[in-house]
N, C-alpha and C. Protein backbone atom coordinates (compact mmCIF):
# COMPACT_ATOMS: atom_id res chain seq x y z
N UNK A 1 11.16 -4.16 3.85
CA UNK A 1 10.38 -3.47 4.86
C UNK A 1 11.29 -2.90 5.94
N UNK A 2 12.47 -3.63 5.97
CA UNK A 2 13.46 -3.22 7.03
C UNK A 2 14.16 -1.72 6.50
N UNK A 3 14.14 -1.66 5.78
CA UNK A 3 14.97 -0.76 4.84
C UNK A 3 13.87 0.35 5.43
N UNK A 4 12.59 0.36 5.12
CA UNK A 4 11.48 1.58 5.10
C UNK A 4 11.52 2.10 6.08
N UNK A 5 11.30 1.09 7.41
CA UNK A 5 11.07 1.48 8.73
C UNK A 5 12.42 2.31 9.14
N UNK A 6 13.85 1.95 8.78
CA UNK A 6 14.89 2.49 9.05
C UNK A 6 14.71 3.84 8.30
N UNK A 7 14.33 4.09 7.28
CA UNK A 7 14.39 5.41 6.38
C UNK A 7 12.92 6.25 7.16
N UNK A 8 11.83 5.95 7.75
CA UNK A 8 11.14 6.79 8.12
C UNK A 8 11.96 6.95 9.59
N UNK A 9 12.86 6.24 10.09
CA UNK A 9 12.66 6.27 11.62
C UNK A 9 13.76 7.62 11.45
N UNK A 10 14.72 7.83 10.52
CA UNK A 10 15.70 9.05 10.31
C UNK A 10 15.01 9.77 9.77
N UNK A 11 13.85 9.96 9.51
CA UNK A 11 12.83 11.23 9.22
C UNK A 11 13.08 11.67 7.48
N UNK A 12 13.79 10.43 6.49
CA UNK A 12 14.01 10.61 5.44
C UNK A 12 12.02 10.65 4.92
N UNK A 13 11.46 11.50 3.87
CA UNK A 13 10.00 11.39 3.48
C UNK A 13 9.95 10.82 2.17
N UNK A 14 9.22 9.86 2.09
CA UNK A 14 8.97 8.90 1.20
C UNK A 14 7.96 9.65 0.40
N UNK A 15 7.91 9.23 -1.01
CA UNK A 15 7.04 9.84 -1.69
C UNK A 15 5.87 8.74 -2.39
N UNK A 16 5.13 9.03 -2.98
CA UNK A 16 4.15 8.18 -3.51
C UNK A 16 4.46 7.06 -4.58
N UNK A 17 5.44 7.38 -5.32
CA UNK A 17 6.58 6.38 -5.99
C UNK A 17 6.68 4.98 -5.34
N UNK A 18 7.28 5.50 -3.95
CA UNK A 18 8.30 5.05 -3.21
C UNK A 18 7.59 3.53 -2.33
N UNK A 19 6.33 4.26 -1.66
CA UNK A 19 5.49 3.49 -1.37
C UNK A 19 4.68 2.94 -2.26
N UNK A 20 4.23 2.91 -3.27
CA UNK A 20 3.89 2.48 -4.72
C UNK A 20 4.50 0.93 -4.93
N UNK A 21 5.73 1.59 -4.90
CA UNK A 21 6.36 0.35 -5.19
C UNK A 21 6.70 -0.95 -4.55
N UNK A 22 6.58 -0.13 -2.68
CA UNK A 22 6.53 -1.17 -1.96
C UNK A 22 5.27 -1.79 -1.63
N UNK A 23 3.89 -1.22 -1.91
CA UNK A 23 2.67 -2.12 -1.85
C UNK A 23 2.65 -3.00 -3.10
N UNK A 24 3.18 -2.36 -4.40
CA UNK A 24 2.75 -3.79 -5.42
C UNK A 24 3.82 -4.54 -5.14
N UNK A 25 5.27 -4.80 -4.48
CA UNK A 25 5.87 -5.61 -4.20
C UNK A 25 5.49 -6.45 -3.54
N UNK A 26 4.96 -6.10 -1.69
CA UNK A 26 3.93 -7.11 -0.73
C UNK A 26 2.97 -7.84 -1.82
N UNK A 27 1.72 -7.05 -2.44
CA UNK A 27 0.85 -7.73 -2.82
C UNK A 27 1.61 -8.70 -3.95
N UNK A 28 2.19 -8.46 -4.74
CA UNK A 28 3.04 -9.51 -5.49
C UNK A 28 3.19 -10.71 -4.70
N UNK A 29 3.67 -10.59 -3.70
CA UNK A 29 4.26 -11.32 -2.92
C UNK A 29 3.40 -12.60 -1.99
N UNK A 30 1.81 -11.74 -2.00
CA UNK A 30 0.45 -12.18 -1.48
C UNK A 30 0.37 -11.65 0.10
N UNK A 31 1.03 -10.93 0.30
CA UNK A 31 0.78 -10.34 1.62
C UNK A 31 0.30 -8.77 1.34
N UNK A 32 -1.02 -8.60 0.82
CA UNK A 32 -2.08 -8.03 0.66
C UNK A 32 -2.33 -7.20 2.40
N UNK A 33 -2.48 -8.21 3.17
CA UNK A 33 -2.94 -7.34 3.99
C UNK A 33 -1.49 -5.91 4.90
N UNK A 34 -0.32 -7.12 4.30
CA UNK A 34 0.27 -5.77 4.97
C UNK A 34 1.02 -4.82 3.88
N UNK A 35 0.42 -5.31 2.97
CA UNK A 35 0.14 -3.83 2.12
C UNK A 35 -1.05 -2.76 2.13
N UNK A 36 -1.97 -3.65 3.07
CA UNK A 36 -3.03 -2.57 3.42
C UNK A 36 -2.45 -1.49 4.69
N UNK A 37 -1.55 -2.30 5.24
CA UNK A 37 -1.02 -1.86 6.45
C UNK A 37 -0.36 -0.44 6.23
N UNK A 38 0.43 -0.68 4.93
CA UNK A 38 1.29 0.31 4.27
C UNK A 38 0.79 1.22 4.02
N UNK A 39 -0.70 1.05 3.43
CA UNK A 39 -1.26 2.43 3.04
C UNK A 39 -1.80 3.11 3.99
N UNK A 40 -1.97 2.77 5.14
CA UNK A 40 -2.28 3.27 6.27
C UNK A 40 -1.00 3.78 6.95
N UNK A 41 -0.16 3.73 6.78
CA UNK A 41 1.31 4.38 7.59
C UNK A 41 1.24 5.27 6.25
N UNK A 42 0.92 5.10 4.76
CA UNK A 42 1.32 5.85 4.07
C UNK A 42 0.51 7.64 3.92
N UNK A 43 -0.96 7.09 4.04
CA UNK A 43 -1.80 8.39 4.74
C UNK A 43 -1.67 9.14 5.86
N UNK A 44 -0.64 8.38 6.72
CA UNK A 44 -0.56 8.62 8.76
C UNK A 44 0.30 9.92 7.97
N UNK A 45 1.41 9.76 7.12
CA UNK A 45 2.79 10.55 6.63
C UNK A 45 2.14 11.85 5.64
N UNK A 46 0.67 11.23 5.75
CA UNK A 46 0.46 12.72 4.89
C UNK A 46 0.84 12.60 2.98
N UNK A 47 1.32 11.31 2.79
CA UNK A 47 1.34 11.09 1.64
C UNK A 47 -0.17 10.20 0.53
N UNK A 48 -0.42 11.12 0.22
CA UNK A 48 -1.79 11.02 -0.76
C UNK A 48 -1.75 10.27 -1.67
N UNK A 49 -2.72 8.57 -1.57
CA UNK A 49 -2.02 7.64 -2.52
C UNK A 49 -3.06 7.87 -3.86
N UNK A 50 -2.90 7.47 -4.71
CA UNK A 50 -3.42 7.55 -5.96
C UNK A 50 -3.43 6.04 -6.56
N UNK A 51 -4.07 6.21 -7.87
CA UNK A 51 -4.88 5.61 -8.48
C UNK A 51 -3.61 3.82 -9.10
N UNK A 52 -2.50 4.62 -8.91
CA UNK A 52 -2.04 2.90 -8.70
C UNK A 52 -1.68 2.29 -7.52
N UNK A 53 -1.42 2.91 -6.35
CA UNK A 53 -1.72 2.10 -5.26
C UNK A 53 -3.17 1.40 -4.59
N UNK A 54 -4.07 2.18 -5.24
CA UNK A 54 -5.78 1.50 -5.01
C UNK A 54 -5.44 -0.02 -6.40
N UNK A 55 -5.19 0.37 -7.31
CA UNK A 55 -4.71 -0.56 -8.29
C UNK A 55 -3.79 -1.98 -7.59
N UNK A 56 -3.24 -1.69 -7.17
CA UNK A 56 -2.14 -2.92 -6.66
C UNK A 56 -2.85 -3.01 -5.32
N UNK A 57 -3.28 -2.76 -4.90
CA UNK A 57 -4.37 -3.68 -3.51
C UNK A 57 -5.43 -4.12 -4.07
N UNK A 58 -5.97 -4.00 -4.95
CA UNK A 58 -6.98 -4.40 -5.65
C UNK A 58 -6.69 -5.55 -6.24
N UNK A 59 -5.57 -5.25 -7.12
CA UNK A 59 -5.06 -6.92 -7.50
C UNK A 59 -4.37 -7.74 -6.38
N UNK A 60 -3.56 -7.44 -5.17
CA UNK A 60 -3.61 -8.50 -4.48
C UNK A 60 -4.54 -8.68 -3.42
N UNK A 61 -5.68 -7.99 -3.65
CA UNK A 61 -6.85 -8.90 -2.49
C UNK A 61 -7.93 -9.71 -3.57
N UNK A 62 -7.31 -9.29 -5.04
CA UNK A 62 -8.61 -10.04 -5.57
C UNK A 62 -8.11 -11.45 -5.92
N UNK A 63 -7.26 -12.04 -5.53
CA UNK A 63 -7.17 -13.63 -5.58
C UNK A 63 -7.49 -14.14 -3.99
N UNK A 64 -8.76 -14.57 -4.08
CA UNK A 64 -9.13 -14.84 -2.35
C UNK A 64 -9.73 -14.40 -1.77
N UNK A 65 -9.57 -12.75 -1.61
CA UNK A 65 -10.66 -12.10 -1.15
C UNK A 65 -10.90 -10.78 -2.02
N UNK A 66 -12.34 -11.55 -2.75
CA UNK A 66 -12.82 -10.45 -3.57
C UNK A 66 -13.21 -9.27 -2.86
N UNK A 67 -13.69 -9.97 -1.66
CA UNK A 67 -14.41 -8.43 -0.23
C UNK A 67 -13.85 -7.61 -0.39
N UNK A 68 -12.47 -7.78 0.05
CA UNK A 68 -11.34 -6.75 0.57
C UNK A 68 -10.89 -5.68 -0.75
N UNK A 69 -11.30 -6.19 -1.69
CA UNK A 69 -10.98 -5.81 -3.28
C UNK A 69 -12.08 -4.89 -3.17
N UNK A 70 -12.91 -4.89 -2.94
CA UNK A 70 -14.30 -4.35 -3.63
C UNK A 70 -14.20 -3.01 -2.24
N UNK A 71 -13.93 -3.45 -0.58
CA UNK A 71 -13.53 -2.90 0.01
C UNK A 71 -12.54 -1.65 -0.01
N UNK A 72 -11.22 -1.73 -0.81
CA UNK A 72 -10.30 -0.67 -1.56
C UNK A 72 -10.81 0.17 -2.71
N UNK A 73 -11.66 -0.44 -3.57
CA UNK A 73 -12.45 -0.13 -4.44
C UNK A 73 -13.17 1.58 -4.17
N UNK A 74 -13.84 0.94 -2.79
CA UNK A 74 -15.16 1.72 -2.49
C UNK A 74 -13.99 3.17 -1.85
N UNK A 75 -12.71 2.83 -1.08
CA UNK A 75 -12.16 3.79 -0.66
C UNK A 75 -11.53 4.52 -1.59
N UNK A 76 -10.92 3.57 -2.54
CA UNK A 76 -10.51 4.93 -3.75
C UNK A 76 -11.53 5.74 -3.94
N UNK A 77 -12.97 5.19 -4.30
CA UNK A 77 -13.94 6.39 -5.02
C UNK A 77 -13.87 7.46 -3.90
C-alpha cells in the first residue's frame, strides 16, 4: 500500500490491472474493507473497475459479511 500511495502521490496512473491486483491481494489478506477503500480512490482516479474487481470484494466480504457481498453485488449491476 506504501508503494501505491508513493506512485499516485508522483502522479504515476495506475490502471485497472494494477488496482485489480491490489484489491484481491487486501481481500486475500481479509482486509475487505480497505479494499473497499481502494475502489473508491480507484473511481476518485477515473479508473473504471470491472467485473473482477466486483469479483474479489465479493469474495472477501463473503466470509462474514454476506451484507457487504450482496452490497458490491448490487453496485456492480
Amino acid at each position: 500500500m506504501r508503494v501505491l500511495t508513493d506512485m499516485m502521490e508522483q502522479g504515476i496512473s495506475l490502471n485497472v490491472v494494477a488496482f485489480n491486483s491490489l484489491i484481491d491481494a487486501l481481500c486475500k489478506e481479509g482486509i475487505a474493507t480497505g479494499a473497499h477503500k481502494l475502489l473508491d480512490v480507484m473511481i476518485q482516479r477515473g479508473t473504471e473497475p470491472d467485473v473482477i474487481t466486483y469479483n474479489s470484494l465479493m469474495d472477501g466480504y463473503v466470509v462474514g459479511q454476506l451484507d457487504e457481498a450482496i452490497k458490491v453485488f448490487d453496485l456492480m449491476l
